[in-house]
PDB file of N, CA and C in Angstrom:
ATOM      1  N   UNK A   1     -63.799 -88.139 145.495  1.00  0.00           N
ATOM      2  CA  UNK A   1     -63.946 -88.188 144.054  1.00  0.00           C
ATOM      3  C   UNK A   1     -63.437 -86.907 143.404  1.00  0.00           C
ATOM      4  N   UNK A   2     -63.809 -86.025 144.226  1.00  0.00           N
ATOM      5  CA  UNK A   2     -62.951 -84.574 143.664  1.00  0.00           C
ATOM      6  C   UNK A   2     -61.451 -84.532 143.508  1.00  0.00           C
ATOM      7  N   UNK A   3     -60.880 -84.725 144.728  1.00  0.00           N
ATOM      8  CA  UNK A   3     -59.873 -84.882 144.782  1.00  0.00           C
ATOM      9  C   UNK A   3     -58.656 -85.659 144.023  1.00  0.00           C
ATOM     10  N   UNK A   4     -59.822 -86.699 143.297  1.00  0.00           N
ATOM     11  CA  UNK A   4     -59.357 -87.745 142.574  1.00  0.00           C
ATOM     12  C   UNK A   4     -58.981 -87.105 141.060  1.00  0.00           C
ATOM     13  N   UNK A   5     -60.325 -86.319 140.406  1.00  0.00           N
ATOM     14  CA  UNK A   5     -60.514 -85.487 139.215  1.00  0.00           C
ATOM     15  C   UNK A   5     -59.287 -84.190 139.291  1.00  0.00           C
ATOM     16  N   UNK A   6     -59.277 -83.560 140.602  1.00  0.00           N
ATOM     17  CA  UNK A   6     -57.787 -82.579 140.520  1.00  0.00           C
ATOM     18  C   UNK A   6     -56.719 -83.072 140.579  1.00  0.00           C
ATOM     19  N   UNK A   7     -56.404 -84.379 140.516  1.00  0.00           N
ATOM     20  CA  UNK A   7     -55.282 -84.943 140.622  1.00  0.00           C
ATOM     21  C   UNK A   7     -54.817 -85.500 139.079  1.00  0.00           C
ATOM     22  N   UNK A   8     -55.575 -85.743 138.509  1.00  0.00           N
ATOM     23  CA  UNK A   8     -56.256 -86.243 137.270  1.00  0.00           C
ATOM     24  C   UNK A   8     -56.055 -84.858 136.034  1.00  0.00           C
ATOM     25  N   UNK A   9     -56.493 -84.069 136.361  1.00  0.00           N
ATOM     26  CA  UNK A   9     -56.536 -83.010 135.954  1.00  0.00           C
ATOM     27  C   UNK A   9     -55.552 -82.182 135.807  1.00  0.00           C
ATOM     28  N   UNK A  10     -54.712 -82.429 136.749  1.00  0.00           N
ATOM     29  CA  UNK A  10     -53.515 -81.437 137.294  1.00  0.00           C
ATOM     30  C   UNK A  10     -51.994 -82.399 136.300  1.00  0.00           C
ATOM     31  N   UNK A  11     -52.653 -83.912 136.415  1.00  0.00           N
ATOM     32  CA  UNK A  11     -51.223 -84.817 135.887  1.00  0.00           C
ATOM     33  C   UNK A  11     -51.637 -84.651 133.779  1.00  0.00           C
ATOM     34  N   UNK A  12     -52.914 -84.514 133.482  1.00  0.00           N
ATOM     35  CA  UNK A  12     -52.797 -84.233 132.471  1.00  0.00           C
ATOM     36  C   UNK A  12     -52.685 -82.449 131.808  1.00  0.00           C
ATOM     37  N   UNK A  13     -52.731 -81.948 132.495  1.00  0.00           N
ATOM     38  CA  UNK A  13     -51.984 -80.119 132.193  1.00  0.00           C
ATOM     39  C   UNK A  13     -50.753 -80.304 132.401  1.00  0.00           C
ATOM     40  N   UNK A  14     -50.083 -81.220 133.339  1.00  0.00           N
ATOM     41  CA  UNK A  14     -48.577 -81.190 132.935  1.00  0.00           C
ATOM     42  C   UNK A  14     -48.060 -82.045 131.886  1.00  0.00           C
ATOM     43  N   UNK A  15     -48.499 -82.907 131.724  1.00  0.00           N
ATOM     44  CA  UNK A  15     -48.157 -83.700 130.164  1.00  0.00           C
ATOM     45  C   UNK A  15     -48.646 -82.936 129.174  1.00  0.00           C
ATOM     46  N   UNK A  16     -49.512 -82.329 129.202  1.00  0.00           N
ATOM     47  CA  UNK A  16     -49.705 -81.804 127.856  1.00  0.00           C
ATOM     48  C   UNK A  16     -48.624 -80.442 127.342  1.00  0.00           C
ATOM     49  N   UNK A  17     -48.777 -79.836 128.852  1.00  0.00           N
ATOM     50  CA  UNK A  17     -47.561 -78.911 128.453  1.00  0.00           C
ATOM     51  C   UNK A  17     -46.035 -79.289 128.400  1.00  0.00           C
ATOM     52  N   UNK A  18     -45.704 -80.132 128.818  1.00  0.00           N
ATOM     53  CA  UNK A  18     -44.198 -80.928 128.658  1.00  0.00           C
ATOM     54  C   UNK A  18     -44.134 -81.579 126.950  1.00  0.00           C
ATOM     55  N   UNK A  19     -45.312 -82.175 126.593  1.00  0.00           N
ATOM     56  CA  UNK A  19     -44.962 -82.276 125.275  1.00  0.00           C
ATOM     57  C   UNK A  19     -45.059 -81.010 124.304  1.00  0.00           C
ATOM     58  N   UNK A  20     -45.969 -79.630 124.466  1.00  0.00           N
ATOM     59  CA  UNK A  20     -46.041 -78.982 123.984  1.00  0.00           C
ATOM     60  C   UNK A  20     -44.764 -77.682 123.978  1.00  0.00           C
ATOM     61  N   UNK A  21     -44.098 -78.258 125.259  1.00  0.00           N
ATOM     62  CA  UNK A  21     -42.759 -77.583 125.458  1.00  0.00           C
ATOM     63  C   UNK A  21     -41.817 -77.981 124.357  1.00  0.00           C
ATOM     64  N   UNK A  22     -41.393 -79.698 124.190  1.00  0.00           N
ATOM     65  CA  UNK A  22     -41.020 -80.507 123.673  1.00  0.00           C
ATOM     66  C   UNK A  22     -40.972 -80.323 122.306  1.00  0.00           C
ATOM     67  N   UNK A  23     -42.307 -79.405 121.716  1.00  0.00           N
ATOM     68  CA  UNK A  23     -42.422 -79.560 120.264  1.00  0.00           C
ATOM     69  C   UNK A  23     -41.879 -78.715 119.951  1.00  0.00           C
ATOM     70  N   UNK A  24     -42.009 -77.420 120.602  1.00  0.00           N
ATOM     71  CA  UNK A  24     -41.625 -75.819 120.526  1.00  0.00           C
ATOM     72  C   UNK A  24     -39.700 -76.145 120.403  1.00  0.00           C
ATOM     73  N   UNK A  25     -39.192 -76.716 121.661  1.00  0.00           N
ATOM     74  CA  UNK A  25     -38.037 -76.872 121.836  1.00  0.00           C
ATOM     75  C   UNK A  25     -37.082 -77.506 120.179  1.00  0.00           C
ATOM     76  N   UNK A  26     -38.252 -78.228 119.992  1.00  0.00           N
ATOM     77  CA  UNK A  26     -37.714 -78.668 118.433  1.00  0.00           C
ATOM     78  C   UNK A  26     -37.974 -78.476 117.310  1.00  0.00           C
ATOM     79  N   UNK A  27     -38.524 -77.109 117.619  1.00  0.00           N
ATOM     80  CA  UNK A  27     -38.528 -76.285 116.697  1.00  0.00           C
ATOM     81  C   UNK A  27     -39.919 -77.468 115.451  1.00  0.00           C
ATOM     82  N   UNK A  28     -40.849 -77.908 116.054  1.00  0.00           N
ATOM     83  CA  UNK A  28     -41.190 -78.813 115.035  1.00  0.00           C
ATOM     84  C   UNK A  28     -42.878 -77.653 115.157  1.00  0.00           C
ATOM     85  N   UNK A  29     -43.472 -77.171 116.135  1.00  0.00           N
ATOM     86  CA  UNK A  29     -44.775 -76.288 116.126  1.00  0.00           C
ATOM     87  C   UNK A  29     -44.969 -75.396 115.722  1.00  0.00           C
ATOM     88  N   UNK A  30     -43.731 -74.379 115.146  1.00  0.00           N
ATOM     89  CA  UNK A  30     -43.223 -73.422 114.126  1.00  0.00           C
ATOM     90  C   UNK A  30     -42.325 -73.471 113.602  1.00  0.00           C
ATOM     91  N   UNK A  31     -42.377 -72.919 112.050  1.00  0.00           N
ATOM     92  CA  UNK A  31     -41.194 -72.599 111.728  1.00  0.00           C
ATOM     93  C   UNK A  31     -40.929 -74.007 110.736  1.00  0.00           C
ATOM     94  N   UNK A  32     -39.858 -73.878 109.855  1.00  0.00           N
ATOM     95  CA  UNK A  32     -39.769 -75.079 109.310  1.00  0.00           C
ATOM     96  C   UNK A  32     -39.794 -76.313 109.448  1.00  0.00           C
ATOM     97  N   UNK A  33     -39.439 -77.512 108.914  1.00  0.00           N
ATOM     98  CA  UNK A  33     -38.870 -78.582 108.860  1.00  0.00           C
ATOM     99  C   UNK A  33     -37.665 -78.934 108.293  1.00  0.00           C
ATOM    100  N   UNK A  34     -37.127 -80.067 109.232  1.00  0.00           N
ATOM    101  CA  UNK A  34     -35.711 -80.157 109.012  1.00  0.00           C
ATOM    102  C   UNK A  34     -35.486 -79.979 107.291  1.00  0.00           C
ATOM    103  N   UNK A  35     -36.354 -80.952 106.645  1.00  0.00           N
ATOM    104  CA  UNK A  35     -36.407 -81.321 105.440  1.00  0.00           C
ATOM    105  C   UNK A  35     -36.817 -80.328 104.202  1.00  0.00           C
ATOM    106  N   UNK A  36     -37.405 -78.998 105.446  1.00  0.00           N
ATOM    107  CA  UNK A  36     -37.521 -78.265 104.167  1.00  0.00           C
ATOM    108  C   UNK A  36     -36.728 -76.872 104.625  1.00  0.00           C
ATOM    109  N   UNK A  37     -35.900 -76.642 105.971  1.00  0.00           N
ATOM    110  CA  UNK A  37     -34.133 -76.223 105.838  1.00  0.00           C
ATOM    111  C   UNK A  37     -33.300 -77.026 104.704  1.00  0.00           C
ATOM    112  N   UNK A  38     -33.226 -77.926 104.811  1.00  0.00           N
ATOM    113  CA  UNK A  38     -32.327 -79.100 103.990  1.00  0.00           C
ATOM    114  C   UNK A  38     -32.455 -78.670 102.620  1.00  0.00           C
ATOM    115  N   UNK A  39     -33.662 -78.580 101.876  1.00  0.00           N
ATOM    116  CA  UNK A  39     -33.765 -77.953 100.540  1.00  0.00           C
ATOM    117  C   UNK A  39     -33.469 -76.950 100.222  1.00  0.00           C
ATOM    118  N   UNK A  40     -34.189 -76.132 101.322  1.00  0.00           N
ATOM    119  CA  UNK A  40     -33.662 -74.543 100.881  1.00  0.00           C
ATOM    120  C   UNK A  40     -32.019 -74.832 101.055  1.00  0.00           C
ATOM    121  N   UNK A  41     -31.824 -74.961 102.022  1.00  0.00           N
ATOM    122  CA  UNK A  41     -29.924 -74.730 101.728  1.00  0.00           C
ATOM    123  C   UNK A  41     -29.517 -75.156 100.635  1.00  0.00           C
ATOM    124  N   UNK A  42     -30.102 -76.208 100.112  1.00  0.00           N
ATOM    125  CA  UNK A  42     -29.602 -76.540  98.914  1.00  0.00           C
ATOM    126  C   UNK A  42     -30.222 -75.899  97.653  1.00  0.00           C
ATOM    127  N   UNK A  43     -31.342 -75.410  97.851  1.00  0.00           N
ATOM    128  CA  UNK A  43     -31.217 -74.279  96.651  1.00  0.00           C
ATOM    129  C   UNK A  43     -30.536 -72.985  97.217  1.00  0.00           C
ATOM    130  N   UNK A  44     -30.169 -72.618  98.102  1.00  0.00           N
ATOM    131  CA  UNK A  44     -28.798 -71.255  98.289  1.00  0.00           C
ATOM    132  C   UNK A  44     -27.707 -72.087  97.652  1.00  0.00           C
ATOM    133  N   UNK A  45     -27.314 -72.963  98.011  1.00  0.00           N
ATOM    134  CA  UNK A  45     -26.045 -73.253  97.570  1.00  0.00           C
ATOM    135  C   UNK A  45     -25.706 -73.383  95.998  1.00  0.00           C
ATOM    136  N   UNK A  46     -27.006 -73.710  95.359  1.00  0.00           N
ATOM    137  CA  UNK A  46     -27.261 -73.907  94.327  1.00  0.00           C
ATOM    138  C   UNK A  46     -27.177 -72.166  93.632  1.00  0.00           C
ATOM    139  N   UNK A  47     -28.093 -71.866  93.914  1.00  0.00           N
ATOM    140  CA  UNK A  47     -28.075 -70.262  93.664  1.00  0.00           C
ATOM    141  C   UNK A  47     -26.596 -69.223  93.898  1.00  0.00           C
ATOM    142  N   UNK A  48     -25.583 -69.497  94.713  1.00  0.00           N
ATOM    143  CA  UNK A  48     -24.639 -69.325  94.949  1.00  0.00           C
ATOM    144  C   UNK A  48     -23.479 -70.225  93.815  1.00  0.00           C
ATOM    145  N   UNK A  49     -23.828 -70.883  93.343  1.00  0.00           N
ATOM    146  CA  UNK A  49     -22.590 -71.404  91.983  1.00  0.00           C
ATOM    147  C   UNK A  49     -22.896 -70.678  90.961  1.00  0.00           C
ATOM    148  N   UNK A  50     -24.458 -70.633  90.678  1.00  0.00           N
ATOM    149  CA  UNK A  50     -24.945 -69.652  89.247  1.00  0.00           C
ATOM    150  C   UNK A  50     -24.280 -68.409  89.901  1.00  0.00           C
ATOM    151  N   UNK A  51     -24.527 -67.566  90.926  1.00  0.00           N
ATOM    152  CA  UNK A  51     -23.982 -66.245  90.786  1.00  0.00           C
ATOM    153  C   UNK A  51     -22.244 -66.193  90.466  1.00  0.00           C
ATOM    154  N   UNK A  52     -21.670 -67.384  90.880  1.00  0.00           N
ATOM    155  CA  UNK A  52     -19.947 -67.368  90.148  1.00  0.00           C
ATOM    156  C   UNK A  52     -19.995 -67.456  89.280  1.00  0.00           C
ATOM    157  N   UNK A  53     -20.396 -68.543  88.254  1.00  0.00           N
ATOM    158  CA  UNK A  53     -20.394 -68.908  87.168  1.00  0.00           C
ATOM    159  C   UNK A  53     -20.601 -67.300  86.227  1.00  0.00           C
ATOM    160  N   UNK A  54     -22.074 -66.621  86.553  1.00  0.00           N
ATOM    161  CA  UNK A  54     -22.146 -65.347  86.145  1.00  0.00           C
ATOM    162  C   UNK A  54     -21.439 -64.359  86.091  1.00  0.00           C
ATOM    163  N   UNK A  55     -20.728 -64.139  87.076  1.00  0.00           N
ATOM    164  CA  UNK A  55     -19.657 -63.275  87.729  1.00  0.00           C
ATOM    165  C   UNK A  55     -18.882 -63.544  86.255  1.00  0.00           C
ATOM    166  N   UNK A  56     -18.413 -64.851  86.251  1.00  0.00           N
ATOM    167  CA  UNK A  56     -17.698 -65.233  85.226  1.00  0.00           C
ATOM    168  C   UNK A  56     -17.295 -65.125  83.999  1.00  0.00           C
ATOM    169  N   UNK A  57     -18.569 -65.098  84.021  1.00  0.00           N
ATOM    170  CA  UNK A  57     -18.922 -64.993  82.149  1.00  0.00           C
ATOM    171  C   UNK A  57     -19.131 -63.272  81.979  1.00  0.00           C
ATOM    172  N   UNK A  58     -19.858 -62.360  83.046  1.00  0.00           N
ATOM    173  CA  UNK A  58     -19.654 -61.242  82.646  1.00  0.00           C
ATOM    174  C   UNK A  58     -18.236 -60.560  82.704  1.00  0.00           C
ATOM    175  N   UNK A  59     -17.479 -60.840  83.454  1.00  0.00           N
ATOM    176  CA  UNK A  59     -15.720 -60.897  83.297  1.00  0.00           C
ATOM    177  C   UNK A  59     -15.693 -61.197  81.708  1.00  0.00           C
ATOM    178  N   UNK A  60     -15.762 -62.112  81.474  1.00  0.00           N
ATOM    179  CA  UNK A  60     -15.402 -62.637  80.223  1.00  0.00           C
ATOM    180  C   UNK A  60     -16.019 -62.113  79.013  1.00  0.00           C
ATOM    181  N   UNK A  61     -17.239 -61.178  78.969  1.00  0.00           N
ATOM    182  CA  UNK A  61     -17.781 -60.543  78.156  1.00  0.00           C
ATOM    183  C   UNK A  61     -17.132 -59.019  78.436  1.00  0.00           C
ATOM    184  N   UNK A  62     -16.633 -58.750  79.530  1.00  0.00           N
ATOM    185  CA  UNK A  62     -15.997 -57.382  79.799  1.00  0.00           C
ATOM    186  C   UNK A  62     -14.829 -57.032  79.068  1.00  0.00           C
ATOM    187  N   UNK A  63     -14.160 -58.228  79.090  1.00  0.00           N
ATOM    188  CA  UNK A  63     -12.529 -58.505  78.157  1.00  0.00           C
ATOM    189  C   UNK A  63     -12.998 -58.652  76.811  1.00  0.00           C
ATOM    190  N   UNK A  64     -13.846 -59.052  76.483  1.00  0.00           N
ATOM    191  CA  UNK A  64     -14.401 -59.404  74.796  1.00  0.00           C
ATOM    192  C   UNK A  64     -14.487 -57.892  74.824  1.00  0.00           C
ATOM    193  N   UNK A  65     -15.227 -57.256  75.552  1.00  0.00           N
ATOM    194  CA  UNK A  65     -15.785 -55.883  74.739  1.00  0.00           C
ATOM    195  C   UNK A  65     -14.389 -54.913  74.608  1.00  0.00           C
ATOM    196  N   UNK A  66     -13.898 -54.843  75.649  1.00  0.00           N
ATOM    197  CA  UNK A  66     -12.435 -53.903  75.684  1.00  0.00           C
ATOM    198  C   UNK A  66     -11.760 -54.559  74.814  1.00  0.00           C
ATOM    199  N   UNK A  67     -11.968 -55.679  73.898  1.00  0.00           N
ATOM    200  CA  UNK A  67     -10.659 -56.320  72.953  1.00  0.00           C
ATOM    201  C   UNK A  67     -10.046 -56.957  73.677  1.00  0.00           C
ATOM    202  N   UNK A  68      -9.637 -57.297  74.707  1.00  0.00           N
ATOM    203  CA  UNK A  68      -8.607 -57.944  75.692  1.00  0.00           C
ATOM    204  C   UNK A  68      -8.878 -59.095  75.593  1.00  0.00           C
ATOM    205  N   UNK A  69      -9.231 -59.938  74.241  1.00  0.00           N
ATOM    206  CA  UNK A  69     -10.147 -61.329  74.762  1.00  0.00           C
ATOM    207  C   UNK A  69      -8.425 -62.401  75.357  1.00  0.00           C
TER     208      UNK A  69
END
């Protein structure tokens, strides 16, 4: 009966750590979610057109001020 319980015992410490490997490996037990990488990139990318656009317009207020419009 012992023998039965360490056998028992021994097959569920390795499943538990194979899925807990599993989760780590996919990055799903820390650290973000796919879905909320996915947003943020899309607010950088987002945040990255306003800084051209800006770039832009202060160019364009630089030439207004020197007269150069």
């Amino acid at each position: 009966m012992e023998i039965a319980l360490i056998i028992v015992a021994g097959i569920l410490v390795c499943t538990w750590m194979s899925f807990s490997y599993a989760k780590k490996a996919e990055g799903l037990e820390k650290g973000a979610s796919q879905r909320e990488i996915d947003a943020l990139q899309e607010h950088v990318n987002h945040m990255q057109e306003e800084i051209i656009s800006l770039k832009k317009e202060v160019r364009q207020l630089i030439q207004i001020a020197k007269g150069n419009e």
